[in-house]
Protein backbone atom coordinates (compact mmCIF):
# COMPACT_ATOMS: atom_id res chain seq x y z
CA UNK A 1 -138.22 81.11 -51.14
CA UNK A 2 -138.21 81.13 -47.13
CA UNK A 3 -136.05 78.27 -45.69
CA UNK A 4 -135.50 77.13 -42.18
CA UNK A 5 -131.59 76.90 -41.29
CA UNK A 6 -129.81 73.91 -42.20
CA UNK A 7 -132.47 72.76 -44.48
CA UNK A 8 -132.07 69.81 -46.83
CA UNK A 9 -134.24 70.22 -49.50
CA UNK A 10 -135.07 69.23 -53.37
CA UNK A 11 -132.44 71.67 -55.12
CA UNK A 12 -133.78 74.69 -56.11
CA UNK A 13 -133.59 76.61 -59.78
CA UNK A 14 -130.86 79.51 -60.25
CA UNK A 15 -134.03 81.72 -60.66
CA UNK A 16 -135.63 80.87 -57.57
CA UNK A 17 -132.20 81.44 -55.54
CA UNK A 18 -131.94 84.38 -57.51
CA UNK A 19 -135.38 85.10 -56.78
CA UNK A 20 -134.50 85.12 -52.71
CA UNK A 21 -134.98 88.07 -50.76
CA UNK A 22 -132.64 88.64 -47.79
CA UNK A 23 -129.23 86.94 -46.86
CA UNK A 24 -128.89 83.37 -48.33
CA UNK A 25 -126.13 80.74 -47.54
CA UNK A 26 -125.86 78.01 -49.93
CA UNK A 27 -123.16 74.82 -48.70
CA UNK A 28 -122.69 72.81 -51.75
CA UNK A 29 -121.16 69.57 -51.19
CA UNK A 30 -121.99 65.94 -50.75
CA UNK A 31 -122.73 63.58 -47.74
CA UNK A 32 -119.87 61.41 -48.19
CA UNK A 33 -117.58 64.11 -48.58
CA UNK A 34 -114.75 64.10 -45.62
CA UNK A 35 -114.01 67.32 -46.61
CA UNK A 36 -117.44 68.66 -46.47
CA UNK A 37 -118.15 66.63 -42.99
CA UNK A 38 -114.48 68.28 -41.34
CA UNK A 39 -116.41 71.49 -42.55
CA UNK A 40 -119.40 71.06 -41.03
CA UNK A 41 -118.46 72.38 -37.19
CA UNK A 42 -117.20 75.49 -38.82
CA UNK A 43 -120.22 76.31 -41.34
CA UNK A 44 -122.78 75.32 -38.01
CA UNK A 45 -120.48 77.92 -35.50
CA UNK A 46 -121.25 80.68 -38.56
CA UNK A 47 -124.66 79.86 -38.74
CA UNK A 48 -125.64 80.08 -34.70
CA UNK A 49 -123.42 83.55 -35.16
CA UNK A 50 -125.42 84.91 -38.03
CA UNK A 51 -128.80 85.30 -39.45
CA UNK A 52 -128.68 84.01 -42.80
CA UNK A 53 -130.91 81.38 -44.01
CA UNK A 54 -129.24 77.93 -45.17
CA UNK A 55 -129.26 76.08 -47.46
CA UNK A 56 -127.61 72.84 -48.18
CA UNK A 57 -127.74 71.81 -51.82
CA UNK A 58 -126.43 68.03 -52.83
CA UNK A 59 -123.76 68.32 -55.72
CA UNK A 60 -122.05 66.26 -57.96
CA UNK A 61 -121.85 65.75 -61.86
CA UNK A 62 -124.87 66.62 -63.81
CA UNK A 63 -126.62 68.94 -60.79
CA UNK A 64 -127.57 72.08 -62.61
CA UNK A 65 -127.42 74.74 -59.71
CA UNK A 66 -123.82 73.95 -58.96
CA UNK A 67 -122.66 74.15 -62.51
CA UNK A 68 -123.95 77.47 -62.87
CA UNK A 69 -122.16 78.93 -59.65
CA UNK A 70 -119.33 76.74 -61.31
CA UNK A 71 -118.24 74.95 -58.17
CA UNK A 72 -115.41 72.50 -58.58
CA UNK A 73 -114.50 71.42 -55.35
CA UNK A 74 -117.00 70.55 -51.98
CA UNK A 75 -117.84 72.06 -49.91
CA UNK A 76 -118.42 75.81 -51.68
CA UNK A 77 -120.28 78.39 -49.51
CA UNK A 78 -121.77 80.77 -51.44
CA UNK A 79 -122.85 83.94 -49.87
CA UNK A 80 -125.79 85.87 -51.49
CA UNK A 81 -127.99 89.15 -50.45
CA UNK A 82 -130.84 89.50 -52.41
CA UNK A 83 -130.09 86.60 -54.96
CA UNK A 84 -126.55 87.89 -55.82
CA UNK A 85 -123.19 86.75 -54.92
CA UNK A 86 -121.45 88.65 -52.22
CA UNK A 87 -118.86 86.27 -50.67
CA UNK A 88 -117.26 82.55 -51.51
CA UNK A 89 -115.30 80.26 -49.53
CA UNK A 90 -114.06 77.03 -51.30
CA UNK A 91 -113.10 74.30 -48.50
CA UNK A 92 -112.80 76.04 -45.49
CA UNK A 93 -110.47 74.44 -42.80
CA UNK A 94 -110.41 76.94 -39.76
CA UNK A 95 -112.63 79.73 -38.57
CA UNK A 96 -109.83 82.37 -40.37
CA UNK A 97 -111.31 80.95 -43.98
CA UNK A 98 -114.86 82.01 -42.99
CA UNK A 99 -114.06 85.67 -42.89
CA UNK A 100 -114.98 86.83 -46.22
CA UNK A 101 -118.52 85.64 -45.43
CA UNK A 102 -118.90 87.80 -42.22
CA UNK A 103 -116.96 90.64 -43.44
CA UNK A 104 -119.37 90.41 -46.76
CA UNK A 105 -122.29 90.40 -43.89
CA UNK A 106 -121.00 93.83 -42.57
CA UNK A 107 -121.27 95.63 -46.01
């Protein structure tokens, strides 16, 4: 499952993310989300920085791939190599909260 950065596309299954070979970014959030849009400098800065594919996946009540990462609050990065977890940040506010991603990318 090859993705362009900052693509917007139909949500995917937890098997084909799973299924992903290489370093994967998911953003869950939603488009009317002020905390997810006061996020969106931050996760953009990361992405020039880093080569990991993107991928941002619409949430809200009911949307299957964000219950099973269990997110609760927008936006959640989720960092995954080779279809497993490596890294989270939940809401990040400043380029500090972003570390665990890039330090996750240096393992």
């Amino acid at each position: 499952m090859q993705m362009p950065a900052d693509t917007h596309a139909a949500e995917p299954s937890r098997g084909e993310v799973e299924s992903t070979r290489g370093w994967l970014l998911l953003e869950f959030g939603a488009s009317w989300c002020g905390h997810c849009q006061a996020a969106r400098p931050l996760v953009h800065a990361f992405l020039q920085q880093n080569a990991v594919t993107h991928l941002w996946v619409e949430d809200g009540k009911g949307r299957p791939l964000g219950r099973s990462f269990a997110v609760k609050l927008w936006p959640t990065l989720v960092l995954l190599r080779d279809g497993s977890e490596v890294a989270r940040v939940v809401r990040p506010q400043g380029e500090d909260d972003l570390l665990a991603l890039s330090q996750a990318l240096t393992v």
